[in-house]
C-alpha atoms as a PDB file:
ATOM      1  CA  UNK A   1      -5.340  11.577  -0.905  1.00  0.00           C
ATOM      2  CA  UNK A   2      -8.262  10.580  -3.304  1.00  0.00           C
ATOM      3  CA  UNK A   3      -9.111   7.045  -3.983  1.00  0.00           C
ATOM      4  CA  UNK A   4      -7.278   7.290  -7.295  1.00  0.00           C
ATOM      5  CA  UNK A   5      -4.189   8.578  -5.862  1.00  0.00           C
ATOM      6  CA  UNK A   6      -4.056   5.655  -3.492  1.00  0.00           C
ATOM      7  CA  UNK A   7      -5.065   3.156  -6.677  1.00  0.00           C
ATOM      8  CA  UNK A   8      -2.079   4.271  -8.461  1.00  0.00           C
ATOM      9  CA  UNK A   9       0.724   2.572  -5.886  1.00  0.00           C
ATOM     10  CA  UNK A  10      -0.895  -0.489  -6.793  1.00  0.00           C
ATOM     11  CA  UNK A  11       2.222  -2.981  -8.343  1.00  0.00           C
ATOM     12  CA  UNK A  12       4.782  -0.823  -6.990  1.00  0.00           C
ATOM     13  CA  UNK A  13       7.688  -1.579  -4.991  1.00  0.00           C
ATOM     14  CA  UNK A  14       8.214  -0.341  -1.513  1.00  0.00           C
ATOM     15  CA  UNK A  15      12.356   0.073  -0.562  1.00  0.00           C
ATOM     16  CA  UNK A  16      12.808  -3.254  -3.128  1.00  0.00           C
ATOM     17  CA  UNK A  17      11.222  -5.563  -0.217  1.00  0.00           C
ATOM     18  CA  UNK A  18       7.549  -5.097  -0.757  1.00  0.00           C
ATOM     19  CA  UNK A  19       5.291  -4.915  -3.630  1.00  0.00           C
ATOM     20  CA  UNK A  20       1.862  -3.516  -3.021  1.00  0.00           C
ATOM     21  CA  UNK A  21      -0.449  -5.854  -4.751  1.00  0.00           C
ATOM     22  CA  UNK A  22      -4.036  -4.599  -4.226  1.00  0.00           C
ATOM     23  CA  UNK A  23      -5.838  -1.627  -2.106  1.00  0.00           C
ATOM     24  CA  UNK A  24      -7.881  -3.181   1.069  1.00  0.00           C
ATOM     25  CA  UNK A  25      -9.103  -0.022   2.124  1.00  0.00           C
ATOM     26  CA  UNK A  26      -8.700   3.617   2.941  1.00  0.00           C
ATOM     27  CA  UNK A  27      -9.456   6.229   6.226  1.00  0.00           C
ATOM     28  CA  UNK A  28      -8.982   9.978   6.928  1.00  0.00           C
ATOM     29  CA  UNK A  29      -5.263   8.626   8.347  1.00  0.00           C
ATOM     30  CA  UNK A  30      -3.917   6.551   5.342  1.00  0.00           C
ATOM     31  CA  UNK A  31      -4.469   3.267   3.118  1.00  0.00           C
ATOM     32  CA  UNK A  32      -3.519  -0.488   4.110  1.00  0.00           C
ATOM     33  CA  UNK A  33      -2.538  -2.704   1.011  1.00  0.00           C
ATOM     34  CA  UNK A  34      -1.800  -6.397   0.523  1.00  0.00           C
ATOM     35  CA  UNK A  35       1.013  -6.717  -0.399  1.00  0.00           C
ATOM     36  CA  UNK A  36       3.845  -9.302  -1.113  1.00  0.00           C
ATOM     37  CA  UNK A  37       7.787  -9.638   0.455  1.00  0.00           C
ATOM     38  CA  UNK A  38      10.208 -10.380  -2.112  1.00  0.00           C
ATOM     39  CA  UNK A  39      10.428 -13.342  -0.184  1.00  0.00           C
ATOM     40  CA  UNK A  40       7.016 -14.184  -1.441  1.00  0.00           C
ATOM     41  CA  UNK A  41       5.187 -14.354   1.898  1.00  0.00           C
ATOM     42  CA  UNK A  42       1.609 -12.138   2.231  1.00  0.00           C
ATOM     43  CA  UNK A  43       1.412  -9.274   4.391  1.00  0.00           C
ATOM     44  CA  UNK A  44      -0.667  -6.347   5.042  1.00  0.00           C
ATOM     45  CA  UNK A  45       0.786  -2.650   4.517  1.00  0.00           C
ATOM     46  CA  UNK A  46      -0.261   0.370   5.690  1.00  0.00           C
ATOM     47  CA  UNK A  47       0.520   3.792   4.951  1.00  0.00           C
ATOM     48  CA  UNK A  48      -0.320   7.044   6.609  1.00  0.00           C
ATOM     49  CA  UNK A  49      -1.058   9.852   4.876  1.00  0.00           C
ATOM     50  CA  UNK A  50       1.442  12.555   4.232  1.00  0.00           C
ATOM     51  CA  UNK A  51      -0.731  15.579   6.092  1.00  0.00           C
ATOM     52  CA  UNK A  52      -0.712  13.496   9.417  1.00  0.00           C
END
C-alpha cells in the first residue's frame, strides 16, 4: 500500500474496540498505528499488508 493509503485509516475504528489515532510507521510487511481501546488505554497496532 502507498503512504496515502495507509494515512487514510487514520480515526477509524477497528471491530468497535480500537480507534487508530495516528500512523507510527510503515515496512514492505504492513503499518503499526497508535491507537486507542474504547476503554481509553494507548496501544500500538499493527497491520500486515494484504499481499503477505
Amino acid at each position: 500500500m502507498f503512504l496515502s493509503s495507509w494515512r487514510s485509516l487514520e480515526q477509524k475504528s477497528l471491530d468497535g474496540r480500537y480507534v487508530l489515532q495516528s500512523l507510527l510507521g510503515t515496512g514492505g510487511f504492513g503499518a503499526v498505528f497508535l491507537a486507542e481501546c474504547v476503554d481509553d488505554s494507548a496501544i500500538t497496532y499493527n497491520i500486515l499488508n494484504t499481499r503477505w
